[in-house]
Protein backbone atom coordinates (compact mmCIF):
# COMPACT_ATOMS: atom_id res chain seq x y z
CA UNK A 1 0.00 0.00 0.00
CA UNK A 2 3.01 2.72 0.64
CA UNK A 3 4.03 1.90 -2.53
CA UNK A 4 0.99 2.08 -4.13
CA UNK A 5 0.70 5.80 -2.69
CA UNK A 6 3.63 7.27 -4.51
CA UNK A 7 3.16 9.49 -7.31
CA UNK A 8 4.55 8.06 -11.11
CA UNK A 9 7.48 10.76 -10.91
CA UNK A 10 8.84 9.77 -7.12
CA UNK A 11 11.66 7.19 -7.64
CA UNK A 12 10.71 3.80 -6.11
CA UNK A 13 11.62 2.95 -2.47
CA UNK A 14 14.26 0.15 -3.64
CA UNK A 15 15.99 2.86 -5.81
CA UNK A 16 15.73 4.88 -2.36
CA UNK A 17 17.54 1.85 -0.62
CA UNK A 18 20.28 1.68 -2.76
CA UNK A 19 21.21 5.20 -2.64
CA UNK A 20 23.27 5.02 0.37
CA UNK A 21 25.45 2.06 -0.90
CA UNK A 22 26.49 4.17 -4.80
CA UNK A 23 26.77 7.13 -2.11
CA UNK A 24 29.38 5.43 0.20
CA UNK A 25 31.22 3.91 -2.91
CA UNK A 26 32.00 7.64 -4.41
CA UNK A 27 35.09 9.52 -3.71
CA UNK A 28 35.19 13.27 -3.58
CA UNK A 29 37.39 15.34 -5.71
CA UNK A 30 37.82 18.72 -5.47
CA UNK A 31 38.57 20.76 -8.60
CA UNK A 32 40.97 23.77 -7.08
CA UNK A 33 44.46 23.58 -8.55
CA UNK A 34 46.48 23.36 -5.40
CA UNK A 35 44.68 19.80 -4.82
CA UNK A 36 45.71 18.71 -8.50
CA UNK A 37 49.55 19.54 -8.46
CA UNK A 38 51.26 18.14 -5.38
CA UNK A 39 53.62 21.08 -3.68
CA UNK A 40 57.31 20.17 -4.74
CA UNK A 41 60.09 21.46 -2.80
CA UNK A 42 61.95 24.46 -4.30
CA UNK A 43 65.78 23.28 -4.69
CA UNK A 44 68.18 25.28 -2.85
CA UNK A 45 69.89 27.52 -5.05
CA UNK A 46 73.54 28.25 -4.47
CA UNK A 47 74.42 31.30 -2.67
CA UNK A 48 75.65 33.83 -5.19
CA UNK A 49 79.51 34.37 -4.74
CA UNK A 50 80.80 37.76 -4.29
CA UNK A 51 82.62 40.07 -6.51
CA UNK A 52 86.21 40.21 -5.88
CA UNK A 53 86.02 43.86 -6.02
CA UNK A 54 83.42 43.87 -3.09
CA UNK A 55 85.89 42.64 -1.03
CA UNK A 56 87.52 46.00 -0.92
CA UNK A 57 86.11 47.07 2.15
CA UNK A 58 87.57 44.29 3.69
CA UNK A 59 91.13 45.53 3.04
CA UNK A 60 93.11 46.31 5.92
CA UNK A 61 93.19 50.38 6.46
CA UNK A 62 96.69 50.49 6.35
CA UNK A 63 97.02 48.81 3.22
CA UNK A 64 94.25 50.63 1.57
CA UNK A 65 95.62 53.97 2.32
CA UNK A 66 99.01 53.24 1.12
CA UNK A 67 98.05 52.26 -2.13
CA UNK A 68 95.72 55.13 -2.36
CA UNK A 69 98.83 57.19 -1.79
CA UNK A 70 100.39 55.08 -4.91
CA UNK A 71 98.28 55.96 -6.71
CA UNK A 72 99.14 59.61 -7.21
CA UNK A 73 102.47 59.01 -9.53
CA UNK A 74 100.11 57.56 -11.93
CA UNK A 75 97.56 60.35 -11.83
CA UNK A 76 99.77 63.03 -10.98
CA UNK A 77 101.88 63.15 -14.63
CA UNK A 78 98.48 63.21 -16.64
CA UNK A 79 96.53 66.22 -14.20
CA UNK A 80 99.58 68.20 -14.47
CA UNK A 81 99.70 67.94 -18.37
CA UNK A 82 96.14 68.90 -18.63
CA UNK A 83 96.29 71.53 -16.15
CA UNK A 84 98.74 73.22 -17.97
CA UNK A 85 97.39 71.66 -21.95
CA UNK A 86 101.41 71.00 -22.75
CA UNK A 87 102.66 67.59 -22.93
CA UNK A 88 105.62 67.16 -20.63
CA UNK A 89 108.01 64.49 -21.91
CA UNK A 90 109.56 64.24 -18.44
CA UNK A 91 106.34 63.83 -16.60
CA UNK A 92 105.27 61.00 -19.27
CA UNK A 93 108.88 59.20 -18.18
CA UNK A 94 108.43 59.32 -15.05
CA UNK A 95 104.72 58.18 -15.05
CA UNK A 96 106.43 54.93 -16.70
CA UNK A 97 109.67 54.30 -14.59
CA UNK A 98 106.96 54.23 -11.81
CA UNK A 99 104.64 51.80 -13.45
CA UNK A 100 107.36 49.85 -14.19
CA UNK A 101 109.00 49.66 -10.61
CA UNK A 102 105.60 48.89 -9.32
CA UNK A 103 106.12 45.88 -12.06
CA UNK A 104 108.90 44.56 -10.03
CA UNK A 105 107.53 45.12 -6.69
CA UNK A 106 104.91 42.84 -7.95
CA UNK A 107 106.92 40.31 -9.29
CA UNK A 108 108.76 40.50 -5.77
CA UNK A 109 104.97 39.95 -3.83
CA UNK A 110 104.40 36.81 -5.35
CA UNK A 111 107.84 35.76 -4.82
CA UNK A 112 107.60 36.63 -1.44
CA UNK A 113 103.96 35.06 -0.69
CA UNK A 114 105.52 31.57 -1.67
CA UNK A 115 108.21 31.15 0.14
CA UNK A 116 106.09 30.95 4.17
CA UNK A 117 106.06 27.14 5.03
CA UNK A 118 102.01 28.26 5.66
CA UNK A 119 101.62 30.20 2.69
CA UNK A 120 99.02 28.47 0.23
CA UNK A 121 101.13 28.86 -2.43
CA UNK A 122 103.81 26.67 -2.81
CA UNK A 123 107.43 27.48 -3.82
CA UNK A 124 107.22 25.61 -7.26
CA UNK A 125 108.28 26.50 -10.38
CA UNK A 126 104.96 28.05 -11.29
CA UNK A 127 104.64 30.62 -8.61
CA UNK A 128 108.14 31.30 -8.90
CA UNK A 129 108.57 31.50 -12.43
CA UNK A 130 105.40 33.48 -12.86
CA UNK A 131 106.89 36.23 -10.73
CA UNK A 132 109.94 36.92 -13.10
CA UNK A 133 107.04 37.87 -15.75
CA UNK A 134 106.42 41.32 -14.29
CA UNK A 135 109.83 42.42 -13.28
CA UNK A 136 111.17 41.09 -17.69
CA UNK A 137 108.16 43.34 -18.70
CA UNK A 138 109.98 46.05 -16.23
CA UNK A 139 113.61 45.50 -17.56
CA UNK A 140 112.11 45.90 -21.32
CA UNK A 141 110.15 48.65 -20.43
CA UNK A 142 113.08 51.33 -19.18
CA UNK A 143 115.14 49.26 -22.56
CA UNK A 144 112.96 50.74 -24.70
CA UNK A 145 112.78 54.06 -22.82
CA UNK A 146 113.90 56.18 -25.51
CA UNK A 147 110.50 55.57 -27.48
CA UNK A 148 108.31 56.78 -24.53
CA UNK A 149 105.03 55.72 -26.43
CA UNK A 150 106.02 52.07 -26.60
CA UNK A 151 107.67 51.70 -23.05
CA UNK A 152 104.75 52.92 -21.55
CA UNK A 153 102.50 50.50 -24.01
CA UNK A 154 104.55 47.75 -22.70
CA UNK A 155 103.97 48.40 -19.16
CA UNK A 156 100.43 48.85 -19.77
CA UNK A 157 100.49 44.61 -21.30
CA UNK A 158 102.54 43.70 -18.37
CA UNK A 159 99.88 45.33 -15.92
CA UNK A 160 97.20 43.53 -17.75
CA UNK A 161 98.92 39.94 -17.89
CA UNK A 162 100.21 40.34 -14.57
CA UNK A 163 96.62 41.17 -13.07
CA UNK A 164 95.38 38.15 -14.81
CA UNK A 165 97.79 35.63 -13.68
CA UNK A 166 97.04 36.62 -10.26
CA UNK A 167 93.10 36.34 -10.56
CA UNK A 168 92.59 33.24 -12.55
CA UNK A 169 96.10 31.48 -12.56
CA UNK A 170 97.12 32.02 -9.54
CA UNK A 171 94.09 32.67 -7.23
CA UNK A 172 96.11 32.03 -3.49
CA UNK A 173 95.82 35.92 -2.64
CA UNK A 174 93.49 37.30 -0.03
CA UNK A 175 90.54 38.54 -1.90
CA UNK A 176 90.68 42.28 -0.46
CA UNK A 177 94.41 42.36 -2.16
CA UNK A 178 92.73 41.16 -5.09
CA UNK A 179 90.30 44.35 -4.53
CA UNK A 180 93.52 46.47 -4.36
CA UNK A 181 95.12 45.09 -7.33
CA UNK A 182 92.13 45.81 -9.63
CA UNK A 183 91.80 49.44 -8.73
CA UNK A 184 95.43 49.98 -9.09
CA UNK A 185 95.62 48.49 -12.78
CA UNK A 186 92.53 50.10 -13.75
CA UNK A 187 93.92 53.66 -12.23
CA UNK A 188 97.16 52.64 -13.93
CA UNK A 189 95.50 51.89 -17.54
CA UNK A 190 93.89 54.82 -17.73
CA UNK A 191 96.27 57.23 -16.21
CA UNK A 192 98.85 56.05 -19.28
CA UNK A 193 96.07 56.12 -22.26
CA UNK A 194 95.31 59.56 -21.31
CA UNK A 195 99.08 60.41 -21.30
CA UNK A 196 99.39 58.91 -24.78
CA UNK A 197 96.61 61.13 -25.95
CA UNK A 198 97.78 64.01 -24.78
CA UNK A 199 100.89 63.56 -26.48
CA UNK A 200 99.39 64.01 -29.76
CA UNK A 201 96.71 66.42 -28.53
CA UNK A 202 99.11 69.29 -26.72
CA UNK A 203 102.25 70.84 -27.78
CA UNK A 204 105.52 69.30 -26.12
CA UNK A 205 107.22 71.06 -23.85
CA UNK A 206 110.72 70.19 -21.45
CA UNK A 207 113.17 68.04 -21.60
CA UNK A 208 112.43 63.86 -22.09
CA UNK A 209 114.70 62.46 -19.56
CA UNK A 210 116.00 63.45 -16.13
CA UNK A 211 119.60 65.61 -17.22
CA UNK A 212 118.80 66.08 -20.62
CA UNK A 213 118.15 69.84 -22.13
């Protein structure tokens, strides 16, 4: 009779009974995108290394003002000359005997950072023989010294193949003397270009060498 007393549009009571049985056998998904991608770890990413010239604030004070101080025969020669628009063939030799003696002092710092029975670098024939390089491009420089333009070229190349050995051949230095090294070749480089432009940009004036009229 309950049966009997349900409209032709209600489903039917065993339809009813079976509901709960489909109901317990379906799963629930949900549809947002976090659920469908499962959260992956992000890899750590190396820490970015430091540039070598950032490591100039580490430099020790005394050793930072010094070499500012050593700087001034390289920028002195070049001021003057433009100061006064004459090119001064003494003050262009002098700018390169210094350049080249701060070749040699070079070539003595590696020696010299080799030879500590704690020193990182070892007293083999590549430390050693690598600083010679600096204080040849030295000797050549001042044998050459009567064509100005080309000495001072020269010590300009053994700047640049010095600073390189030093980085990437030879990387035992402390990185703040690194630092110090970079600022003093770039100071260097372009202390002697701008000579060698104003030697064909302002009259010459004075003698070329130390003694001569």
């Amino acid at each position: 009779s309950f049966q009997q007393n349900f409209p032709p549009l209600f489903p039917r009571p065993w339809l009813l009974s079976s509901f709960p049985v489909c109901m317990s056998k379906t799963q629930c998904y949900h549809t947002s995108p976090r659920c469908f991608k499962e959260k992956q770890k992000q890899p750590d990413l190396p820490a970015r290394s430091r540039s070598t010239i950032t490591y100039l604030s580490d430099s020790p004070k005394s050793a930072l003002y010094i070499t500012l101080a050593g700087l001034v025969p390289f920028v002195a020669p070049p001021l003057v000359m433009v100061m006064t628009k004459t090119y001064i063939p003494i003050l262009a030799f002098t700018q390169m005997a210094y350049g080249a003696s701060f070749l040699s002092f070079l070539g003595g710092v590696r020696w010299g950072f080799a030879l500590p029975e704690n020193s990182p670098a070892q007293p083999d024939f590549l430390n050693l023989a690598n600083s010679i390089v600096p204080v040849v491009f030295s000797w050549f420089a001042f044998l050459i010294s009567e064509r100005l333009s080309e000495a001072i070229v020269t010590v300009i190349i053994g700047l640049g193949i010095t600073l390189h050995v030093e980085l990437f051949l030879l990387p035992h230095y402390p990185s703040w003397f690194k630092a110090l090294r970079i600022v003093v070749t770039l100071v260097a480089f372009f202390s002697f270009v701008i000579t060698l432009l104003l030697k064909d940009t302002y009259p010459e004036k004075g003698p070329k060498k130390p003694g001569q009229v």
